[in-house]
PDB file of N, CA and C in Angstrom:
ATOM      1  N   UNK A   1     -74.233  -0.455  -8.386  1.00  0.00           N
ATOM      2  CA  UNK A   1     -73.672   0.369  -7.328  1.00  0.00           C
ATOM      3  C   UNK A   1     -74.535   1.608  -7.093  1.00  0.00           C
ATOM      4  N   UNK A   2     -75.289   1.652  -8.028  1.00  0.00           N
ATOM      5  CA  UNK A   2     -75.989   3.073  -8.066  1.00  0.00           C
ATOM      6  C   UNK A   2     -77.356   3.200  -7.172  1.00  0.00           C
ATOM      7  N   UNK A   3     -77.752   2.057  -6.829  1.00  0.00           N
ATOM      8  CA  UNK A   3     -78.455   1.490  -6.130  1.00  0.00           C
ATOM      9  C   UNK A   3     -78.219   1.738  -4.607  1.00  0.00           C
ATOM     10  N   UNK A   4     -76.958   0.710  -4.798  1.00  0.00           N
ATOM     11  CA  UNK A   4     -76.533   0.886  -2.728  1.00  0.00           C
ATOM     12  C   UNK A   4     -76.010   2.509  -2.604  1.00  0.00           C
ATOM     13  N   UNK A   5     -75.651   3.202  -3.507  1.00  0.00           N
ATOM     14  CA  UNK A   5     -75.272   4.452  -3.061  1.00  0.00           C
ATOM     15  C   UNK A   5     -77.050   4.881  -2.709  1.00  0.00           C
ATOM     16  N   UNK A   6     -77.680   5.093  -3.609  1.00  0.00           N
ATOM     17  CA  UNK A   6     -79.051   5.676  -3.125  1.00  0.00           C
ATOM     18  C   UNK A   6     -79.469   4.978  -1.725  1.00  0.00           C
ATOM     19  N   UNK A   7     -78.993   3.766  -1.952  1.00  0.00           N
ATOM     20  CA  UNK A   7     -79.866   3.701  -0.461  1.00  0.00           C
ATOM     21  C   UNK A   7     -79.279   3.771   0.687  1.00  0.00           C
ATOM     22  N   UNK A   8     -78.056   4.728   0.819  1.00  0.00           N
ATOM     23  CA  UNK A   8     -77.480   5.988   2.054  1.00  0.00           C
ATOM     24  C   UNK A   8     -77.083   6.726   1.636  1.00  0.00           C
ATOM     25  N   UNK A   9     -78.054   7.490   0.585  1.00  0.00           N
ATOM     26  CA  UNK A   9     -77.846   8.861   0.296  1.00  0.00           C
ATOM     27  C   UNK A   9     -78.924   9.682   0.953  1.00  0.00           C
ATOM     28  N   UNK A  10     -78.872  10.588   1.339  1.00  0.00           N
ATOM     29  CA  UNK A  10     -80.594  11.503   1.974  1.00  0.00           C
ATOM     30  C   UNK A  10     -80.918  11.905   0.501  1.00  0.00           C
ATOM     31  N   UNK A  11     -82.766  11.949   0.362  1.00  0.00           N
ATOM     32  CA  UNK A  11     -83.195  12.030  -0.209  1.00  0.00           C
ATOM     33  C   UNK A  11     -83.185  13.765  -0.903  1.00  0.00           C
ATOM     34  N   UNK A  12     -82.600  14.545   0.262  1.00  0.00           N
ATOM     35  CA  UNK A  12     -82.458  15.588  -0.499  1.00  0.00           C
ATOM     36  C   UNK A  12     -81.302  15.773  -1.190  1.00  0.00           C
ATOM     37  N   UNK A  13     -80.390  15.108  -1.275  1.00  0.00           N
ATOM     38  CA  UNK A  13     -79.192  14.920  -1.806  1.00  0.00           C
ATOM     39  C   UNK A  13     -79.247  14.220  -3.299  1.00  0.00           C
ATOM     40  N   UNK A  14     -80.568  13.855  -3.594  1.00  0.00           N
ATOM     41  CA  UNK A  14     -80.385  13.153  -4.725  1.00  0.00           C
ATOM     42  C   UNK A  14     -80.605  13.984  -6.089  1.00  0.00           C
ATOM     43  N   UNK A  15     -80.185  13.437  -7.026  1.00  0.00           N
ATOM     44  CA  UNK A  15     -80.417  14.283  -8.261  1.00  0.00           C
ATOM     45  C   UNK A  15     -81.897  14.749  -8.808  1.00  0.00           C
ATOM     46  N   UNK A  16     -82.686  14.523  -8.176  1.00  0.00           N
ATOM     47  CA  UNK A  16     -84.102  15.228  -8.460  1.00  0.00           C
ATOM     48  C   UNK A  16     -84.559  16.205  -7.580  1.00  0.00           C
ATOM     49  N   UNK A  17     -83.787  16.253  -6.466  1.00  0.00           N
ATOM     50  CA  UNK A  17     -83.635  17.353  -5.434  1.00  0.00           C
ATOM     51  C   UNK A  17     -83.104  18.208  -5.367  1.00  0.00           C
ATOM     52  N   UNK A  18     -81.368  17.892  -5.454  1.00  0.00           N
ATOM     53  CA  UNK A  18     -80.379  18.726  -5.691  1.00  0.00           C
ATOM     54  C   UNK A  18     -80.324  19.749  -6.191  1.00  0.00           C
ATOM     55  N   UNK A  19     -80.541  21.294  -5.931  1.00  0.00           N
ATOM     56  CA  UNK A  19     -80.616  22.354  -6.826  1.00  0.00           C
ATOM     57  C   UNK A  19     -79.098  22.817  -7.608  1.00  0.00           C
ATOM     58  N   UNK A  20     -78.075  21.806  -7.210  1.00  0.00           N
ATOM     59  CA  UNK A  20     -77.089  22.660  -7.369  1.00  0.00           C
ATOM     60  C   UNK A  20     -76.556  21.878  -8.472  1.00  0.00           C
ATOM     61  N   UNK A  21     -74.963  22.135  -8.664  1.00  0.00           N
ATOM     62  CA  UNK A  21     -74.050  21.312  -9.339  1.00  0.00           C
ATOM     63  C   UNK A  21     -73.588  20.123  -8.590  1.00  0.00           C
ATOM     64  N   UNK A  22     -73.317  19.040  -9.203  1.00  0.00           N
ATOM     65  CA  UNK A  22     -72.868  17.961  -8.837  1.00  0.00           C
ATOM     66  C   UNK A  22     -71.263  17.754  -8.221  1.00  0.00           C
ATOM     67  N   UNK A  23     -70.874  18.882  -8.013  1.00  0.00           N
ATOM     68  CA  UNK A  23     -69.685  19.267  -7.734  1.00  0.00           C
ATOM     69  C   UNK A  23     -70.119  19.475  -6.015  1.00  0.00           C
ATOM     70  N   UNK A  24     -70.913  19.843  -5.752  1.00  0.00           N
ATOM     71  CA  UNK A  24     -71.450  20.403  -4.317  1.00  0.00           C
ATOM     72  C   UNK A  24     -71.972  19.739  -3.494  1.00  0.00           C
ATOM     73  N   UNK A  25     -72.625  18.662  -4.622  1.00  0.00           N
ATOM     74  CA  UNK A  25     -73.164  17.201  -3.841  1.00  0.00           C
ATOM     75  C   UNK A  25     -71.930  16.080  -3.668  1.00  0.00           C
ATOM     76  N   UNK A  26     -71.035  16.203  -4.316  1.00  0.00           N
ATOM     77  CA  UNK A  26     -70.228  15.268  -4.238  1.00  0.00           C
ATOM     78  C   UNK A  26     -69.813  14.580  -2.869  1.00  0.00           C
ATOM     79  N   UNK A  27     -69.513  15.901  -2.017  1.00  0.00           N
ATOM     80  CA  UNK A  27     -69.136  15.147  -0.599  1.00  0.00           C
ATOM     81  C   UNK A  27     -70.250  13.978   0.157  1.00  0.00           C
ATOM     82  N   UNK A  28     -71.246  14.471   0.470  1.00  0.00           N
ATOM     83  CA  UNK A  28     -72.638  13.564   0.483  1.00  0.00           C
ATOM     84  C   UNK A  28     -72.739  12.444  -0.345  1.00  0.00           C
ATOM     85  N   UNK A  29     -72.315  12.327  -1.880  1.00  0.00           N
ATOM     86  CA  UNK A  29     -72.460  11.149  -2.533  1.00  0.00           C
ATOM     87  C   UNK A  29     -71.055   9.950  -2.482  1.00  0.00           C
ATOM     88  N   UNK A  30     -70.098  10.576  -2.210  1.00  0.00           N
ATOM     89  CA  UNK A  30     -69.109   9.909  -1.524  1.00  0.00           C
ATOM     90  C   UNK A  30     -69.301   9.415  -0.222  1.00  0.00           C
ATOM     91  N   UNK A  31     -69.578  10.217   0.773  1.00  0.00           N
ATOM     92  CA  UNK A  31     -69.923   9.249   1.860  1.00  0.00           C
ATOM     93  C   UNK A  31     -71.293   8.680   1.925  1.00  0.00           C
ATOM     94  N   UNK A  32     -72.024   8.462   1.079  1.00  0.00           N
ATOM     95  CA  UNK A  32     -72.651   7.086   0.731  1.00  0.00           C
ATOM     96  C   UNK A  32     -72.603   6.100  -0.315  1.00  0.00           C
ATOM     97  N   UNK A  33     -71.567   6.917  -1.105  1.00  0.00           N
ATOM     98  CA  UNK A  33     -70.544   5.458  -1.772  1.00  0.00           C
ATOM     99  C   UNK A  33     -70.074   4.857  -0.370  1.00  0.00           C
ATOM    100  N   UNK A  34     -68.874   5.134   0.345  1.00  0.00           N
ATOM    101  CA  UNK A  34     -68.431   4.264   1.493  1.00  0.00           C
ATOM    102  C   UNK A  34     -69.397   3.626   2.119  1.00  0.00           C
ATOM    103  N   UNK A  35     -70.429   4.106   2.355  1.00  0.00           N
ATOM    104  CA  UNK A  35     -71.444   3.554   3.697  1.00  0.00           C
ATOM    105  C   UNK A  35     -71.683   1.863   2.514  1.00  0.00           C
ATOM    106  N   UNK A  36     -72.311   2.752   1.497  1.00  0.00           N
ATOM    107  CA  UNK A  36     -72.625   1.548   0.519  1.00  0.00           C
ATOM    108  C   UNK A  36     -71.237   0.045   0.679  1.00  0.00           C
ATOM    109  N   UNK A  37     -70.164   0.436   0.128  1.00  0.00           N
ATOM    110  CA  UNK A  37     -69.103  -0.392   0.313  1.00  0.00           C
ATOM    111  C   UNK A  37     -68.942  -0.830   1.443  1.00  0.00           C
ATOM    112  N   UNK A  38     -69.394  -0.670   2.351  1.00  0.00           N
ATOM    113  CA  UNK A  38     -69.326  -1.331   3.863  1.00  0.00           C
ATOM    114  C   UNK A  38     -70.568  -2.345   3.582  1.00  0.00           C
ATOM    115  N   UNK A  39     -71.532  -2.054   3.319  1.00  0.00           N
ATOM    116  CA  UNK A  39     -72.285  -3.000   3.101  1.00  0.00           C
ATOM    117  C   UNK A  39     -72.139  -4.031   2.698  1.00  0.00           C
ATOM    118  N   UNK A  40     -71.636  -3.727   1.482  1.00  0.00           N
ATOM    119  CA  UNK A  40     -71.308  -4.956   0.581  1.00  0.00           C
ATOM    120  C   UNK A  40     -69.913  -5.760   1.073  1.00  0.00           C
ATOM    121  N   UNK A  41     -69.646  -5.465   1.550  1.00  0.00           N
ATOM    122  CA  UNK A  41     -68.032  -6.147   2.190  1.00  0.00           C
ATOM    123  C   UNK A  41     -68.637  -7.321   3.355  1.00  0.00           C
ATOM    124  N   UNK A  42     -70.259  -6.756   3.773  1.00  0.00           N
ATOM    125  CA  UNK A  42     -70.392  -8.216   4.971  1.00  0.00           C
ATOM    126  C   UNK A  42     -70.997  -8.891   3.918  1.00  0.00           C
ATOM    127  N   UNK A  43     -71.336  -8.666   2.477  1.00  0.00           N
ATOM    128  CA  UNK A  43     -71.182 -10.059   1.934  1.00  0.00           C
ATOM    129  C   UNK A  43     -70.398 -10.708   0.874  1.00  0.00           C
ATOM    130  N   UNK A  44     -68.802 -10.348   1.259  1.00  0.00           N
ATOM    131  CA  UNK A  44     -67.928 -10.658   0.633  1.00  0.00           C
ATOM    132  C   UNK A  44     -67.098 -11.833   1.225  1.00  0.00           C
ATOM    133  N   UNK A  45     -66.854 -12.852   1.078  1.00  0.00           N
ATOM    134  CA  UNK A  45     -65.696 -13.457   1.830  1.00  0.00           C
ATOM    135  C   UNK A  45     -64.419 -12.776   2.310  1.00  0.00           C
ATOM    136  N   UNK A  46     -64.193 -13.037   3.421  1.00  0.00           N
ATOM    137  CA  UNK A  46     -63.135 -12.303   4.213  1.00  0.00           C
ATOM    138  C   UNK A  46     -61.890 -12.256   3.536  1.00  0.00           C
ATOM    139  N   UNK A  47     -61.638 -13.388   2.848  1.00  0.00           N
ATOM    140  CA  UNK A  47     -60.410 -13.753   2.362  1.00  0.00           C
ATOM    141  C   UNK A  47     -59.912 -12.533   0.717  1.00  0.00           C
ATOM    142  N   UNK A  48     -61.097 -12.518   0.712  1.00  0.00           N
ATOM    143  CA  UNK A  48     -61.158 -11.780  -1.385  1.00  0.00           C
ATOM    144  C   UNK A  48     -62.020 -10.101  -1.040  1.00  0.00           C
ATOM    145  N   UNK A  49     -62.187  -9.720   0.151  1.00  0.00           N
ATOM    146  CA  UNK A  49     -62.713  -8.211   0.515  1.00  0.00           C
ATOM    147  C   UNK A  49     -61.569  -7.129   0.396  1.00  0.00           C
ATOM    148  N   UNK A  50     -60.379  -7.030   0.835  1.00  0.00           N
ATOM    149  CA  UNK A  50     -60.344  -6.134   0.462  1.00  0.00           C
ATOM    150  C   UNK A  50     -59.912  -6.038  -1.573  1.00  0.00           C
ATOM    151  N   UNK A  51     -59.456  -7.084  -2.154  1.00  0.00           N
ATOM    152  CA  UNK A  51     -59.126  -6.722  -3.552  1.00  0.00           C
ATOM    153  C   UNK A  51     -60.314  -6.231  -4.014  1.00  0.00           C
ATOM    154  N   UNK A  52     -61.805  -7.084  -3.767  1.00  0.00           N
ATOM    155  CA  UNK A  52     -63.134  -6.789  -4.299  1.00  0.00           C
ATOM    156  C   UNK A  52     -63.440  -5.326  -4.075  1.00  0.00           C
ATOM    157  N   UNK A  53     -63.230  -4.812  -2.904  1.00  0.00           N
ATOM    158  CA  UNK A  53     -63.637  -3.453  -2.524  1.00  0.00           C
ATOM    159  C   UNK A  53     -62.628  -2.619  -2.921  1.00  0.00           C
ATOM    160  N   UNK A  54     -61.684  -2.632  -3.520  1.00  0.00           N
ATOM    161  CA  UNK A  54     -60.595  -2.079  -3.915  1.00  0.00           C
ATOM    162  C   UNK A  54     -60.707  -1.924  -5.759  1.00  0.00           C
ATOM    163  N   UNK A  55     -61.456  -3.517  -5.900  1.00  0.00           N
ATOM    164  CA  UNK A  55     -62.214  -3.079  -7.652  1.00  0.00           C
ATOM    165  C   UNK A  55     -63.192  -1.834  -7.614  1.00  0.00           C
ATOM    166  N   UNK A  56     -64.049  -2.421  -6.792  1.00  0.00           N
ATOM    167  CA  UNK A  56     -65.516  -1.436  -6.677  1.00  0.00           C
ATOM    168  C   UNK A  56     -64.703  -0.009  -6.886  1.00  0.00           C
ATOM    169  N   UNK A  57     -63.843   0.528  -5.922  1.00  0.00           N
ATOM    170  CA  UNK A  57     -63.355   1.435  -5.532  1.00  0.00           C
ATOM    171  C   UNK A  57     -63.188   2.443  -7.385  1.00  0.00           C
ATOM    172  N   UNK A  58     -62.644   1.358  -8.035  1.00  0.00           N
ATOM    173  CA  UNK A  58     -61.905   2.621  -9.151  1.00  0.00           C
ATOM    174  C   UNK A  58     -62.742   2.374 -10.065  1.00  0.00           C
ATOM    175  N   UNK A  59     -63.938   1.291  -9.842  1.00  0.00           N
ATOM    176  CA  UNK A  59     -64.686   1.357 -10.958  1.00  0.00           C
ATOM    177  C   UNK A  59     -65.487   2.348 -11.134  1.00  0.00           C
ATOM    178  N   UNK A  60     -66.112   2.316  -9.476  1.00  0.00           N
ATOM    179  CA  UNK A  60     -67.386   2.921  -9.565  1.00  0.00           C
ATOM    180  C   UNK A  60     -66.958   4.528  -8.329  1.00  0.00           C
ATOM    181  N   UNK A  61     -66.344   4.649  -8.522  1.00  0.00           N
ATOM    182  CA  UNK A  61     -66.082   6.246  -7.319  1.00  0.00           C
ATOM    183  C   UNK A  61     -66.572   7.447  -8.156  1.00  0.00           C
ATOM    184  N   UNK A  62     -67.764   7.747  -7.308  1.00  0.00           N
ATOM    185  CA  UNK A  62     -68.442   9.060  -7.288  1.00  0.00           C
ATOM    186  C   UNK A  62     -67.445  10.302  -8.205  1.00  0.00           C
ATOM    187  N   UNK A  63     -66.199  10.266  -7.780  1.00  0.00           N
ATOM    188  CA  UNK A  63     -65.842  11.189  -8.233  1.00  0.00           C
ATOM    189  C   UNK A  63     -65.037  11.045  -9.607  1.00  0.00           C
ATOM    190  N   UNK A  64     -65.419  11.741 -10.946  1.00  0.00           N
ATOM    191  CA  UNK A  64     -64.667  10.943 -12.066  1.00  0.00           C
ATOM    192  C   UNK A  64     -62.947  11.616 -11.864  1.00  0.00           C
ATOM    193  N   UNK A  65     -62.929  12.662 -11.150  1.00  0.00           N
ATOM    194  CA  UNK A  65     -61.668  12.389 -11.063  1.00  0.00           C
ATOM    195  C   UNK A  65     -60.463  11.492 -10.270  1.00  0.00           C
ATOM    196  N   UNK A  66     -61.458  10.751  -9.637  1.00  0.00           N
ATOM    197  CA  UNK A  66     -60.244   9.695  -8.821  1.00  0.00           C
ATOM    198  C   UNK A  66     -61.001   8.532  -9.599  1.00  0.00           C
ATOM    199  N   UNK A  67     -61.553   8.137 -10.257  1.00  0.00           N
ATOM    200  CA  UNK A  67     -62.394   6.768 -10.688  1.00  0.00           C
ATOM    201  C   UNK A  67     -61.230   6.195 -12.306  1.00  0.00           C
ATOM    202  N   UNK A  68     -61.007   5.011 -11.853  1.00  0.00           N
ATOM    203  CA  UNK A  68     -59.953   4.597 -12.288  1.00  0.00           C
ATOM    204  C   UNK A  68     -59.354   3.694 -12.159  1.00  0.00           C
ATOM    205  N   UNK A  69     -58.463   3.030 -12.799  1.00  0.00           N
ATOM    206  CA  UNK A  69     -57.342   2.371 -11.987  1.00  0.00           C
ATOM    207  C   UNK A  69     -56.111   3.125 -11.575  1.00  0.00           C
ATOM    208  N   UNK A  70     -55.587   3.339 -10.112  1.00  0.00           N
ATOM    209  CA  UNK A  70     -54.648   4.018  -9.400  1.00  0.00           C
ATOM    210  C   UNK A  70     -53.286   4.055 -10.666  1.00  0.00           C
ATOM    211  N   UNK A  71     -53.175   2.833 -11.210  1.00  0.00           N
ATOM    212  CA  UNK A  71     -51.909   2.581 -12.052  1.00  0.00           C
ATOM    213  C   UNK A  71     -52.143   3.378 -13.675  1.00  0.00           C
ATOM    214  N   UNK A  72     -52.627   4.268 -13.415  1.00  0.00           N
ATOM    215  CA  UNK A  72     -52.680   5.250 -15.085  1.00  0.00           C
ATOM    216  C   UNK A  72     -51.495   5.203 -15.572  1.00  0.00           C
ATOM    217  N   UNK A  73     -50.674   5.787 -15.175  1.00  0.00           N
ATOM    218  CA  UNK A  73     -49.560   5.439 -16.056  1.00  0.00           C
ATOM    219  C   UNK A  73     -48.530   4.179 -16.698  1.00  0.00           C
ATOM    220  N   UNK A  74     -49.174   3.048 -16.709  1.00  0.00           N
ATOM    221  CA  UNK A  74     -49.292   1.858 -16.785  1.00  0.00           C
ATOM    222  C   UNK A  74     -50.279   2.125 -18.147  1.00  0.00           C
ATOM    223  N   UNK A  75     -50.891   2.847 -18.694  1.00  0.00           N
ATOM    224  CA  UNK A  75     -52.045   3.126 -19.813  1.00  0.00           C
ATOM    225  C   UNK A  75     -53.304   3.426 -19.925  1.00  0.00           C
ATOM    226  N   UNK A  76     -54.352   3.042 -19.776  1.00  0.00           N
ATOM    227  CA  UNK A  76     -55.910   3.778 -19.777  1.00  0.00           C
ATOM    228  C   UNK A  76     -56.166   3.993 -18.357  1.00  0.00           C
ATOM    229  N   UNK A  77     -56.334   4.025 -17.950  1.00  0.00           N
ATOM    230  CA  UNK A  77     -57.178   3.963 -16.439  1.00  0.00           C
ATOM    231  C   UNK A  77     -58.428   3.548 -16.641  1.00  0.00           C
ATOM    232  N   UNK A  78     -59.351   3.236 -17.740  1.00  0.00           N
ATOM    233  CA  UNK A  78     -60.254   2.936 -17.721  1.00  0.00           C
ATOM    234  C   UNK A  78     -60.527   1.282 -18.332  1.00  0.00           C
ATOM    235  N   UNK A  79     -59.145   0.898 -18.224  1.00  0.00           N
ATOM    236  CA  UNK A  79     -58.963  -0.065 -19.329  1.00  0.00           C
ATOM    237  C   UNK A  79     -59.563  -1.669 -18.165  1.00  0.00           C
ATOM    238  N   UNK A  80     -60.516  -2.131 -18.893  1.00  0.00           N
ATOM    239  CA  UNK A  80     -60.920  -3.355 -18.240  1.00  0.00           C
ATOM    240  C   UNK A  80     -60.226  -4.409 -18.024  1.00  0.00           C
ATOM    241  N   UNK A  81     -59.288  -4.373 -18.495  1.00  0.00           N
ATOM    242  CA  UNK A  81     -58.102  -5.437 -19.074  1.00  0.00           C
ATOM    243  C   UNK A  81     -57.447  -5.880 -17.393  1.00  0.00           C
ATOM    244  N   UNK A  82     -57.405  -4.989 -16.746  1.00  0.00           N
ATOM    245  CA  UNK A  82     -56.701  -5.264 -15.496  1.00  0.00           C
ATOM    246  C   UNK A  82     -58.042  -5.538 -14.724  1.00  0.00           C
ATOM    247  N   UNK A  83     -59.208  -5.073 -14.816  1.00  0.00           N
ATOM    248  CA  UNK A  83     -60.055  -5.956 -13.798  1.00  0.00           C
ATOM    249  C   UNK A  83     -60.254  -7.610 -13.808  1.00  0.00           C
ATOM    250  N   UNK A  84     -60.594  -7.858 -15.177  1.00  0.00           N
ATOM    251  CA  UNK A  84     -61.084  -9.116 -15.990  1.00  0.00           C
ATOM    252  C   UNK A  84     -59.382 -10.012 -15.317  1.00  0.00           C
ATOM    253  N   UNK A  85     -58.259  -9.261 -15.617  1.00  0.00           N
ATOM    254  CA  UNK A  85     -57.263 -10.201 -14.835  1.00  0.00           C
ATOM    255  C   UNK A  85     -57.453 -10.559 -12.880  1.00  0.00           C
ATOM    256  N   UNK A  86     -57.785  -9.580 -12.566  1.00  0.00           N
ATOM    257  CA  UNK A  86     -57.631  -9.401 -11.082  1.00  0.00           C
ATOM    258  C   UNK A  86     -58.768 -10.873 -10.887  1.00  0.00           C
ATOM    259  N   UNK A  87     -60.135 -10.668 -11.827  1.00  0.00           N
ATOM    260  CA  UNK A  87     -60.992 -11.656 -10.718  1.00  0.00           C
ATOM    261  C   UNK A  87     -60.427 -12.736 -11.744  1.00  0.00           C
ATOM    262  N   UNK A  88     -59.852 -13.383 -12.749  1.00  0.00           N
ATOM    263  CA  UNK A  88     -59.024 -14.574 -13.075  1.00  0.00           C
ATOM    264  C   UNK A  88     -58.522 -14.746 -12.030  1.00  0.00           C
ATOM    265  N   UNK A  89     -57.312 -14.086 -11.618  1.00  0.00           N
ATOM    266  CA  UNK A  89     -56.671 -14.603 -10.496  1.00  0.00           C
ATOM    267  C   UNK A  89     -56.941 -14.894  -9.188  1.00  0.00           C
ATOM    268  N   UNK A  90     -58.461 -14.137  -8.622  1.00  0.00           N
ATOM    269  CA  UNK A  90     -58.945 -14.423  -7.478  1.00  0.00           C
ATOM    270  C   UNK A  90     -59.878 -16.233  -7.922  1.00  0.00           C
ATOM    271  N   UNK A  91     -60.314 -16.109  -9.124  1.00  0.00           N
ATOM    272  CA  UNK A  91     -60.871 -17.284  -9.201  1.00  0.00           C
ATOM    273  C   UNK A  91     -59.752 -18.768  -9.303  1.00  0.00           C
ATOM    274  N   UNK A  92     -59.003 -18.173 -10.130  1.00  0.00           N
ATOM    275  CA  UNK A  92     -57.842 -19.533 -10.186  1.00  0.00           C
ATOM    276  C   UNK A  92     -56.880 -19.364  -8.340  1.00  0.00           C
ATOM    277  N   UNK A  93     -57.278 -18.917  -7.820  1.00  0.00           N
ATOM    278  CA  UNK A  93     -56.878 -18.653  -6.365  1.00  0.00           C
ATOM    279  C   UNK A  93     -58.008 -20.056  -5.713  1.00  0.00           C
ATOM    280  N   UNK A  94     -59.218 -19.553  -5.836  1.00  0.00           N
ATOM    281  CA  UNK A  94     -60.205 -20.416  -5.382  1.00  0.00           C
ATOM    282  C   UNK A  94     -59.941 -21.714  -5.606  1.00  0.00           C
ATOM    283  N   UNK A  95     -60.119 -21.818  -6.848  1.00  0.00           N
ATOM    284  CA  UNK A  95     -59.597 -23.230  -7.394  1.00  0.00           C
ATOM    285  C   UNK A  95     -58.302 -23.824  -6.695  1.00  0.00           C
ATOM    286  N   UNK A  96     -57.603 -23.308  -6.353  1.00  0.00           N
ATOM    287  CA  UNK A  96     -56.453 -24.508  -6.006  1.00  0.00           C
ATOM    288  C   UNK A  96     -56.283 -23.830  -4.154  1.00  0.00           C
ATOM    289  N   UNK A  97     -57.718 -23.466  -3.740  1.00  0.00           N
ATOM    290  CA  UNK A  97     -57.976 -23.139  -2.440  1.00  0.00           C
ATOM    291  C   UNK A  97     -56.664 -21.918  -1.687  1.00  0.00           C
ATOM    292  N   UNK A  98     -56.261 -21.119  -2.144  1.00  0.00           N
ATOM    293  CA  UNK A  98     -54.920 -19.889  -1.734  1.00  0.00           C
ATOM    294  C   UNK A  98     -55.803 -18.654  -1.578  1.00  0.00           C
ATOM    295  N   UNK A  99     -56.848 -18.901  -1.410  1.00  0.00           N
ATOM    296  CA  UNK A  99     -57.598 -17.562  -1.115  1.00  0.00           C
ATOM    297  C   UNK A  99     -56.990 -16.694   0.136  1.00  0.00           C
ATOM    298  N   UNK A 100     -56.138 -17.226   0.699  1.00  0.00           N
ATOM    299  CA  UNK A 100     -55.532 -16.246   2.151  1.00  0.00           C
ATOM    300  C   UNK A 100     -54.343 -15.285   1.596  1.00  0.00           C
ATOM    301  N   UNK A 101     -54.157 -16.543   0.460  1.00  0.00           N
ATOM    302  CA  UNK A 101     -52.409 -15.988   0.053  1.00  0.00           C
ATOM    303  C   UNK A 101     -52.318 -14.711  -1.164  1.00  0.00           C
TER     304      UNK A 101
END
């Protein structure tokens, strides 16, 4: 992800540029997290885009204070346990073809 963010981030925005705190760049590195996630969504199947972009979302968000899973109080927010289920179920989805449902 760190990748597609750099490549719609401006180059003065990046961390070898940046004179400041990362607190100041944040807005700029968020909206090329999104730009990035748009990207990647035209090569997602239509059917499994938004859960996929909705993983990306709490895995990888610029900001560590929203980066997470939304359901913290449910237990870690960082806990992999609910991703590793989500794409089980998108894959056993595939398998018996319910990708709409």
């Amino acid at each position: 992800m760190t990748g597609a963010i750099l490549t719609h981030l401006h180059p003065s925005h990046r961390h070898t540029k940046w004179p400041h705190d990362y607190r100041s760049v944040l807005p700029y590195v968020r909206d090329a997290f999104e730009l990035a996630l748009e990207s990647i969504k035209s090569g997602i199947p239509k059917e499994v885009q938004p859960r996929i972009i909705e993983i990306l979302r709490y895995l990888c968000e610029p900001d560590p204070k929203r980066r997470g899973h939304l359901d913290s109080e449910a237990g870690n927010q960082f806990n992999l346990e609910r991703t590793i289920s989500a794409f089980n179920l998108l894959a056993k989805k595939a398998e018996l073809g319910m990708l709409g449902s």
